[in-house]
C-alpha atoms as a PDB file:
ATOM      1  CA  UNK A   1     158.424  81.564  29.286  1.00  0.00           C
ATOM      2  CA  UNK A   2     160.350  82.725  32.575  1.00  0.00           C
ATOM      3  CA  UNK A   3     157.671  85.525  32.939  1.00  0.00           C
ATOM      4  CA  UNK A   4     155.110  83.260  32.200  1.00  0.00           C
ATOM      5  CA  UNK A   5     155.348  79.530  32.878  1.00  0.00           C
ATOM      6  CA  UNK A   6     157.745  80.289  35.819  1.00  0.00           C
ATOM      7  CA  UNK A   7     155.214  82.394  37.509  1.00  0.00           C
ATOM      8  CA  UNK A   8     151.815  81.338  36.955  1.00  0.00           C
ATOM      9  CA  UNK A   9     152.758  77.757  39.052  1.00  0.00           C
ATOM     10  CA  UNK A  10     150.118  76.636  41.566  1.00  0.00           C
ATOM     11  CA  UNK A  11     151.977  73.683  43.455  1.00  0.00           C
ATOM     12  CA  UNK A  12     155.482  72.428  43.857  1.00  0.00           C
ATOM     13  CA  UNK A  13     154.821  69.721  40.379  1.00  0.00           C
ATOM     14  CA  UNK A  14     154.227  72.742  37.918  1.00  0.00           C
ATOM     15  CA  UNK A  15     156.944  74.636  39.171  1.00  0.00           C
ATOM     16  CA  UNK A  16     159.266  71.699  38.877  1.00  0.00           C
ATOM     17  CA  UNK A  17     158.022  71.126  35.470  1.00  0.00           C
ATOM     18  CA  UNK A  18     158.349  74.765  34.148  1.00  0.00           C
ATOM     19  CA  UNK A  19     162.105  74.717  35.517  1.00  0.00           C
ATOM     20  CA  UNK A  20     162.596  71.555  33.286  1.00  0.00           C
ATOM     21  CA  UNK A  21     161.289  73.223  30.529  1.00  0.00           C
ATOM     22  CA  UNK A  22     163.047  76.357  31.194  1.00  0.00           C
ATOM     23  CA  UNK A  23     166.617  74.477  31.774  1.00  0.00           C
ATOM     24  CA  UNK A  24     165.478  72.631  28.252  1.00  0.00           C
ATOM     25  CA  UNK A  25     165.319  76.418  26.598  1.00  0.00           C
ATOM     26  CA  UNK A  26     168.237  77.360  27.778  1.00  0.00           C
ATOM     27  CA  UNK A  27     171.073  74.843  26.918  1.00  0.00           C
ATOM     28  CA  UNK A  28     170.336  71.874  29.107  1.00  0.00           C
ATOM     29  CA  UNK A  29     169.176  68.344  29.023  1.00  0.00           C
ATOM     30  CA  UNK A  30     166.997  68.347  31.788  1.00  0.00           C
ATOM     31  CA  UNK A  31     164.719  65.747  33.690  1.00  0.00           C
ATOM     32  CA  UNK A  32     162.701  65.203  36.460  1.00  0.00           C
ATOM     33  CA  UNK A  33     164.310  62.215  38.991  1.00  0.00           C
ATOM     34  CA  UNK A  34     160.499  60.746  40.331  1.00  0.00           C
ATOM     35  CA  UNK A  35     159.484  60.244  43.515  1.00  0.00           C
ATOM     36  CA  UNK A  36     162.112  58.546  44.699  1.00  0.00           C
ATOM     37  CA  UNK A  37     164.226  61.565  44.117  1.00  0.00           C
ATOM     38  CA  UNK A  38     166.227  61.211  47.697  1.00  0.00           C
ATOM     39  CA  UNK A  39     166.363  65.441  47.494  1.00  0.00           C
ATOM     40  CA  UNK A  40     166.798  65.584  43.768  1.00  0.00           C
ATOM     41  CA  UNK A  41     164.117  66.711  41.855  1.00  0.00           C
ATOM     42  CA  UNK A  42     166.125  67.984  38.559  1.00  0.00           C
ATOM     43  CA  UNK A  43     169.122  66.515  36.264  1.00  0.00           C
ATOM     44  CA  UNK A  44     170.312  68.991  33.967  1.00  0.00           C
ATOM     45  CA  UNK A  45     173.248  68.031  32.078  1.00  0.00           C
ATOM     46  CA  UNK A  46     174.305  71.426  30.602  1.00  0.00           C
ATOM     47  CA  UNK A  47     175.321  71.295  26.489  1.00  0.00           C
ATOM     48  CA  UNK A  48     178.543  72.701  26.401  1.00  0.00           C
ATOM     49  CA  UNK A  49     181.569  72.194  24.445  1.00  0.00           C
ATOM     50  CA  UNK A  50     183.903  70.550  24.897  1.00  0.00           C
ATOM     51  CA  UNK A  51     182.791  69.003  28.373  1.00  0.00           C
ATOM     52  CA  UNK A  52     179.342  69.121  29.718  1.00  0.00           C
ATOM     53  CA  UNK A  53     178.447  69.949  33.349  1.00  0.00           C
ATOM     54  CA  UNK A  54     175.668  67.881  35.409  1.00  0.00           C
ATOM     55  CA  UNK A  55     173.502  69.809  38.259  1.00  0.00           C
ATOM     56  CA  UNK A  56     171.164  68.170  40.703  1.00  0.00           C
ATOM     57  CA  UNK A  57     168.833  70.029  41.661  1.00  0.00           C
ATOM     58  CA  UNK A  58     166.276  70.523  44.225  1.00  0.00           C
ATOM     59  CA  UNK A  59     162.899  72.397  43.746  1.00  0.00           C
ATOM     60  CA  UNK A  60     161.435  74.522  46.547  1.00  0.00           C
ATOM     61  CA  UNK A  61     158.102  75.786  45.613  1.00  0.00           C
ATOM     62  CA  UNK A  62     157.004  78.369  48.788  1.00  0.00           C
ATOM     63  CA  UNK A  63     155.163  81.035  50.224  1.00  0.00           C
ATOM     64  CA  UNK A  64     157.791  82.050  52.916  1.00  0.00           C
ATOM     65  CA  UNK A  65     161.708  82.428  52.808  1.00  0.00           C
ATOM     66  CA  UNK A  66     163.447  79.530  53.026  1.00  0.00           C
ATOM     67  CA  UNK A  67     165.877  77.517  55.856  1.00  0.00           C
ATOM     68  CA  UNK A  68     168.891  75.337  55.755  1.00  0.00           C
ATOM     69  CA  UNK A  69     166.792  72.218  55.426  1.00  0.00           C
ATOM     70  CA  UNK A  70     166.727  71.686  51.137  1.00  0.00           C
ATOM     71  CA  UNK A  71     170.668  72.943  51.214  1.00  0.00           C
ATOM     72  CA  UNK A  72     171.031  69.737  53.384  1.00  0.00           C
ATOM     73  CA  UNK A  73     168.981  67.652  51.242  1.00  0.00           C
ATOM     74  CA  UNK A  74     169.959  68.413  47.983  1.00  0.00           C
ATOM     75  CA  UNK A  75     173.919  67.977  49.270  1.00  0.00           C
ATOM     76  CA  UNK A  76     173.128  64.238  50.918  1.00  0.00           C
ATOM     77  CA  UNK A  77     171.119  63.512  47.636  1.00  0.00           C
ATOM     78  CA  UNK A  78     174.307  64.376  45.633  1.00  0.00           C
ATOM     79  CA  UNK A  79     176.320  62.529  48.098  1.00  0.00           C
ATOM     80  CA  UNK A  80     174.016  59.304  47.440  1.00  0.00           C
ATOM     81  CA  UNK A  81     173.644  60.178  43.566  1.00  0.00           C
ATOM     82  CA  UNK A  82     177.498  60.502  43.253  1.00  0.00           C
ATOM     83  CA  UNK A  83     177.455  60.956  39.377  1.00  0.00           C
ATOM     84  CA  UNK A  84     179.331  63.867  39.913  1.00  0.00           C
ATOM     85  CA  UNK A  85     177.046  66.477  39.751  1.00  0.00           C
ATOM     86  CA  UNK A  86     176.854  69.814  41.661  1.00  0.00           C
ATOM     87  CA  UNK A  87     173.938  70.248  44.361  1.00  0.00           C
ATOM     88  CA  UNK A  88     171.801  72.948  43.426  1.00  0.00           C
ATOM     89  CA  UNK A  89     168.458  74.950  45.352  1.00  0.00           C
ATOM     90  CA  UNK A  90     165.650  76.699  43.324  1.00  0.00           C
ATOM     91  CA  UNK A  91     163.024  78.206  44.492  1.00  0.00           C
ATOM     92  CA  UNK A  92     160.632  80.861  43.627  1.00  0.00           C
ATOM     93  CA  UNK A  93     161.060  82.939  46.998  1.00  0.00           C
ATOM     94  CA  UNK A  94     163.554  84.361  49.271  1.00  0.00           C
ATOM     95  CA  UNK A  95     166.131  82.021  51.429  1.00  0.00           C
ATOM     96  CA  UNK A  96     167.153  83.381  54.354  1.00  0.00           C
ATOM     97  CA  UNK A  97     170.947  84.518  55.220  1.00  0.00           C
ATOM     98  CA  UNK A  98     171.751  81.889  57.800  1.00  0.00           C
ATOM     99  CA  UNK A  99     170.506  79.273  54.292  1.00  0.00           C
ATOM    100  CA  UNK A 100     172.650  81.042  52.203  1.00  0.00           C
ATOM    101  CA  UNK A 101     175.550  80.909  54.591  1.00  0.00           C
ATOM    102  CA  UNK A 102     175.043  77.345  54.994  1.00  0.00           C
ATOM    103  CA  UNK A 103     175.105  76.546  51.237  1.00  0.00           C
ATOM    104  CA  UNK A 104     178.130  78.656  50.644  1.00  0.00           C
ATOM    105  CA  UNK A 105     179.506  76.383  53.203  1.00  0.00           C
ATOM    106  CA  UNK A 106     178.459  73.076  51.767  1.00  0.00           C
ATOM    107  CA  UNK A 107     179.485  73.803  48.266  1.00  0.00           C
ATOM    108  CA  UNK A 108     175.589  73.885  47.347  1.00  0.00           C
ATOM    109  CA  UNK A 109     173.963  76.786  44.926  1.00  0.00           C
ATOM    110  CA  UNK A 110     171.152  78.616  45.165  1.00  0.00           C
ATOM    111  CA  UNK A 111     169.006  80.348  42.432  1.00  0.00           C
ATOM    112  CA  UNK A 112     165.758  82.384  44.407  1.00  0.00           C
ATOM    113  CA  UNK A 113     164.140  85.108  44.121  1.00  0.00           C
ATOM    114  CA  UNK A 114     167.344  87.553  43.850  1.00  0.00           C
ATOM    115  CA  UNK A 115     168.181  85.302  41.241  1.00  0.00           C
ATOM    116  CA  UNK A 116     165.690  84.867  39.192  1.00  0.00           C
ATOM    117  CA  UNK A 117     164.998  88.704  38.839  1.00  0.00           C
ATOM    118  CA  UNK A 118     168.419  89.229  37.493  1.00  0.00           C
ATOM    119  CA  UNK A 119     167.667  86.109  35.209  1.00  0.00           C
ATOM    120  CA  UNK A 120     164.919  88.101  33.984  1.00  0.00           C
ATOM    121  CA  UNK A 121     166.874  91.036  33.427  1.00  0.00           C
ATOM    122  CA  UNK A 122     169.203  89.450  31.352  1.00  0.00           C
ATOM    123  CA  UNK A 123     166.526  88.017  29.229  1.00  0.00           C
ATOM    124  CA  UNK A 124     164.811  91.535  29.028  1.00  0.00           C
ATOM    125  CA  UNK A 125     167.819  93.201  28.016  1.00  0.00           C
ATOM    126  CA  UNK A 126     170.111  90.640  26.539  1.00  0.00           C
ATOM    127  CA  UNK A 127     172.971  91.897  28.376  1.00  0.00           C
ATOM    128  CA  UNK A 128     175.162  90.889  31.182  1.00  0.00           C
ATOM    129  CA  UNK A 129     173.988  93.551  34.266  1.00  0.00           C
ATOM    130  CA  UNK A 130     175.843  91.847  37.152  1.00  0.00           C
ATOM    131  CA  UNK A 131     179.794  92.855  37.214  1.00  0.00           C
ATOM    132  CA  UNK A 132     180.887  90.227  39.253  1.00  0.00           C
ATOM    133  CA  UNK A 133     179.878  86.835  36.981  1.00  0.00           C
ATOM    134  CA  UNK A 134     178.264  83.992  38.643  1.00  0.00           C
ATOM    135  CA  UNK A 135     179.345  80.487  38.211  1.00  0.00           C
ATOM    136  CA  UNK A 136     177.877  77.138  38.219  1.00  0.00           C
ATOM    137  CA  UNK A 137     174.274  76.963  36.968  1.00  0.00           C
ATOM    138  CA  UNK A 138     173.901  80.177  37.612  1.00  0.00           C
ATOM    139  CA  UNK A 139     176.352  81.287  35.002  1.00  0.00           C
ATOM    140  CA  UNK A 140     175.750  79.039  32.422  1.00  0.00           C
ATOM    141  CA  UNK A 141     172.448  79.959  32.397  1.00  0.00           C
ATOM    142  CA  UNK A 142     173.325  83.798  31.757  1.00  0.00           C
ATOM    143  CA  UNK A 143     175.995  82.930  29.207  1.00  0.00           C
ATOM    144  CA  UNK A 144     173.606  81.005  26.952  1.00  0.00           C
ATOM    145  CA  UNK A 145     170.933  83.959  26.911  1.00  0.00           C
ATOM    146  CA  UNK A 146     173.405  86.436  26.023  1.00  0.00           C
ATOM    147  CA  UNK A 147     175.173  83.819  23.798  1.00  0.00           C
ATOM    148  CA  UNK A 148     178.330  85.442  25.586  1.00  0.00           C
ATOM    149  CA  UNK A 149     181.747  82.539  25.240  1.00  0.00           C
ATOM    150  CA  UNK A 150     184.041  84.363  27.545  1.00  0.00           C
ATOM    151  CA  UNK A 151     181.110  84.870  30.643  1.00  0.00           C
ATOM    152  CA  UNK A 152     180.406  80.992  29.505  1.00  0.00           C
ATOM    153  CA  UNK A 153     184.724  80.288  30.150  1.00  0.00           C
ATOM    154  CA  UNK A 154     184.281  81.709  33.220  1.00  0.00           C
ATOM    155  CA  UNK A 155     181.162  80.489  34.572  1.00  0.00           C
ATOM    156  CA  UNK A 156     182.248  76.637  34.338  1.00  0.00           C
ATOM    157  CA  UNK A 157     186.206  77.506  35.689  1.00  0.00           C
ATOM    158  CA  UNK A 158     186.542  76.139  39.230  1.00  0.00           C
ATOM    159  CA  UNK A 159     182.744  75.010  39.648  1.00  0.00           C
ATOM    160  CA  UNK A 160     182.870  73.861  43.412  1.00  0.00           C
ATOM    161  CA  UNK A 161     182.858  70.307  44.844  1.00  0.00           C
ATOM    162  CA  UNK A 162     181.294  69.969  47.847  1.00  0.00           C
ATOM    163  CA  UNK A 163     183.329  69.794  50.432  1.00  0.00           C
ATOM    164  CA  UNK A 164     184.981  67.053  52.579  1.00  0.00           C
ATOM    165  CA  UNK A 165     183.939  66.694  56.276  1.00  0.00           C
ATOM    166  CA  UNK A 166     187.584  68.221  57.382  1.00  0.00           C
ATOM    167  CA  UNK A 167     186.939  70.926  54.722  1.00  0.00           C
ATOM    168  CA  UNK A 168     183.189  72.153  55.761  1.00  0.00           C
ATOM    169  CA  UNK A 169     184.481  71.921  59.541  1.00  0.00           C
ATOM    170  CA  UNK A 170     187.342  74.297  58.159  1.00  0.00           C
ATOM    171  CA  UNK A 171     184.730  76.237  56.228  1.00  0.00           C
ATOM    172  CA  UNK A 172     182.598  76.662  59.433  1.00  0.00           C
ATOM    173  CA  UNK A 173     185.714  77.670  61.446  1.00  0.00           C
ATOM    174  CA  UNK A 174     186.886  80.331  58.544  1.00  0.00           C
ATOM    175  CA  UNK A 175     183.769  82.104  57.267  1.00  0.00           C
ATOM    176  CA  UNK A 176     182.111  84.356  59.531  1.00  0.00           C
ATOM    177  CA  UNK A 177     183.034  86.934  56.829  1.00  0.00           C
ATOM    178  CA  UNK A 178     180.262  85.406  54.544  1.00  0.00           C
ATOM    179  CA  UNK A 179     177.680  85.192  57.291  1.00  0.00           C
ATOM    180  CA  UNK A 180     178.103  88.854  58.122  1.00  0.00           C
ATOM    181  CA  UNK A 181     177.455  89.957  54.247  1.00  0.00           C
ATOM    182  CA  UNK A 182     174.730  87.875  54.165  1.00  0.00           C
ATOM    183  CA  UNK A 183     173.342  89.729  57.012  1.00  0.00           C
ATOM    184  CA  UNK A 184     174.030  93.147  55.777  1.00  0.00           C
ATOM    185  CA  UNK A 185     172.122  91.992  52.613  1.00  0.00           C
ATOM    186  CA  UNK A 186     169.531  90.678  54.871  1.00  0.00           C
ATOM    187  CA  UNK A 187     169.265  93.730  56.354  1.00  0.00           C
ATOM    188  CA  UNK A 188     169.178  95.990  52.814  1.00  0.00           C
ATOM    189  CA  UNK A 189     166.172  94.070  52.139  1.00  0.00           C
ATOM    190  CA  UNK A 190     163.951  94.359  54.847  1.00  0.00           C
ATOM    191  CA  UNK A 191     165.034  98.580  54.772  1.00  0.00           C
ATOM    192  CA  UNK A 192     164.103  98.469  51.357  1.00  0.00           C
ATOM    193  CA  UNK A 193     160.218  96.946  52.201  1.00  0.00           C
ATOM    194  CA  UNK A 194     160.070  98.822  54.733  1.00  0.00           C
ATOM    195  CA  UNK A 195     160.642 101.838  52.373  1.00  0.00           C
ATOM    196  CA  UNK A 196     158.065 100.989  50.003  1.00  0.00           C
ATOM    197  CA  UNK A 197     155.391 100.480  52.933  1.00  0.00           C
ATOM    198  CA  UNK A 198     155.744 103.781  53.972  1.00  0.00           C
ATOM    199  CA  UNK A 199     155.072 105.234  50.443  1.00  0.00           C
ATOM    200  CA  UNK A 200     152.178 103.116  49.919  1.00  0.00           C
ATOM    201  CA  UNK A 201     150.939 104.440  53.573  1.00  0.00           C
ATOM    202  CA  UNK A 202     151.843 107.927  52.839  1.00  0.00           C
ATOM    203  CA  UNK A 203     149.613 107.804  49.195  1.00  0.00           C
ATOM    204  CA  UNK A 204     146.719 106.143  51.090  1.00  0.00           C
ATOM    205  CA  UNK A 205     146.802 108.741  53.691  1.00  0.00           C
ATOM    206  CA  UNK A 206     146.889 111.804  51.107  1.00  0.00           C
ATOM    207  CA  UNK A 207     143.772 109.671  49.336  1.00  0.00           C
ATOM    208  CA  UNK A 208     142.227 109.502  52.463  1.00  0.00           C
ATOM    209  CA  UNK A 209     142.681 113.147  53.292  1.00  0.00           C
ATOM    210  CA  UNK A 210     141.706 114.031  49.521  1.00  0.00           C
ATOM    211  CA  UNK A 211     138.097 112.247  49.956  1.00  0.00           C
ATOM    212  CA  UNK A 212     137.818 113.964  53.157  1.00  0.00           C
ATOM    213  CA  UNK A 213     138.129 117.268  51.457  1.00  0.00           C
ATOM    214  CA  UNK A 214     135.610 116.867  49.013  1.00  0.00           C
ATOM    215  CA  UNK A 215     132.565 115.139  51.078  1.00  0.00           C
ATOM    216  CA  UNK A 216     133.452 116.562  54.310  1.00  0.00           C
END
């Protein structure tokens, strides 16, 4: 399904609909809010025992990287919600580092395109391939594929709240450590396209020069 479904979408609807149904795969009750969603498009109550875990989530369906503006909507549609659940973003592209920054600062998670390849990975393999184990949605996501308990434990331990308007002013104050990693992965990525470019402009050149060759 996640190699299917998740990327054959066409418009911001399907994709919304094939996370339902993937969240309903992969231990979750999961709906779709309506229009009205004020910046929730998902509830996904996750089936764990002995307490369940409730995500609202917003759905970003794009052809470019995304910005701070769904971190701020999906944390104001919590705030309005307020049944407790934890703001989520997930998209099928990129989100930029300042976005990331910004949702590490508001409590808010993101699954994108980093994400969702490890997802895959994990659903290839059946095995956990990131050391450092990711909580929240996130985690409880990996921890059902692999059907792993103690990455499960761990995932739901200390799932953040967002934060209190004297804690994100604290956060803000406190965590230019964050936004410089963010950068430096920011930066990884664009080396590593850059990288690829030049291999696919050195093979067209040697076709190129090949042809050449044999008509000239």
């Amino acid at each position: 399904m996640l190699n299917g479904d998740m990327y054959g979408c066409n418009s911001g609807v399907s994709y919304e609909d094939a996370v339902v149904a993937f969240l309903n795969e992969h231990g979750f009750q999961a709906y779709k809010t309506g229009k009205s969603d004020g910046g929730i498009d998902i509830v996904a109550v996750s089936i764990t025992k002995p307490q369940s875990y409730t995500f609202n989530i917003q759905c970003k369906y794009y052809n470019k990287p995304l910005g701070k503006a769904p971190i701020q909507e999906v944390y104001s549609g919590t705030q309005y919600y307020g049944n407790g659940g934890k703001p989520v973003v997930v998209t099928n592209n990129r989100m930029t580092a300042d976005a990331r920054v910004y949702a590490k600062r508001l409590g808010v998670e993101v699954i994108a395109e980093a994400e969702w390849k490890e997802i895959m990975q994990v659903s290839d393999t059946r095995k956990i391939i990131n050391p450092n184990p990711h909580k929240g949605l996130m985690g409880i996501i990996i921890a059902n594929i692999t059907r792993n308990r103690e990455y499960l434990i761990s995932a739901v331990q200390d799932i953040p709240n967002p934060p209190t308007d004297k804690e994100q002013l604290k956060l803000e104050l406190v965590n230019k450590f964050d936004e410089a990693e963010e950068y430096v992965k920011e930066a990884s990525y664009y080396q590593q396209r850059a990288a690829e470019y030049q291999q696919r402009a050195l093979t067209l050149q040697k076709e190129a020069l090949l042809r050449n060759l044999e008509y000239g």
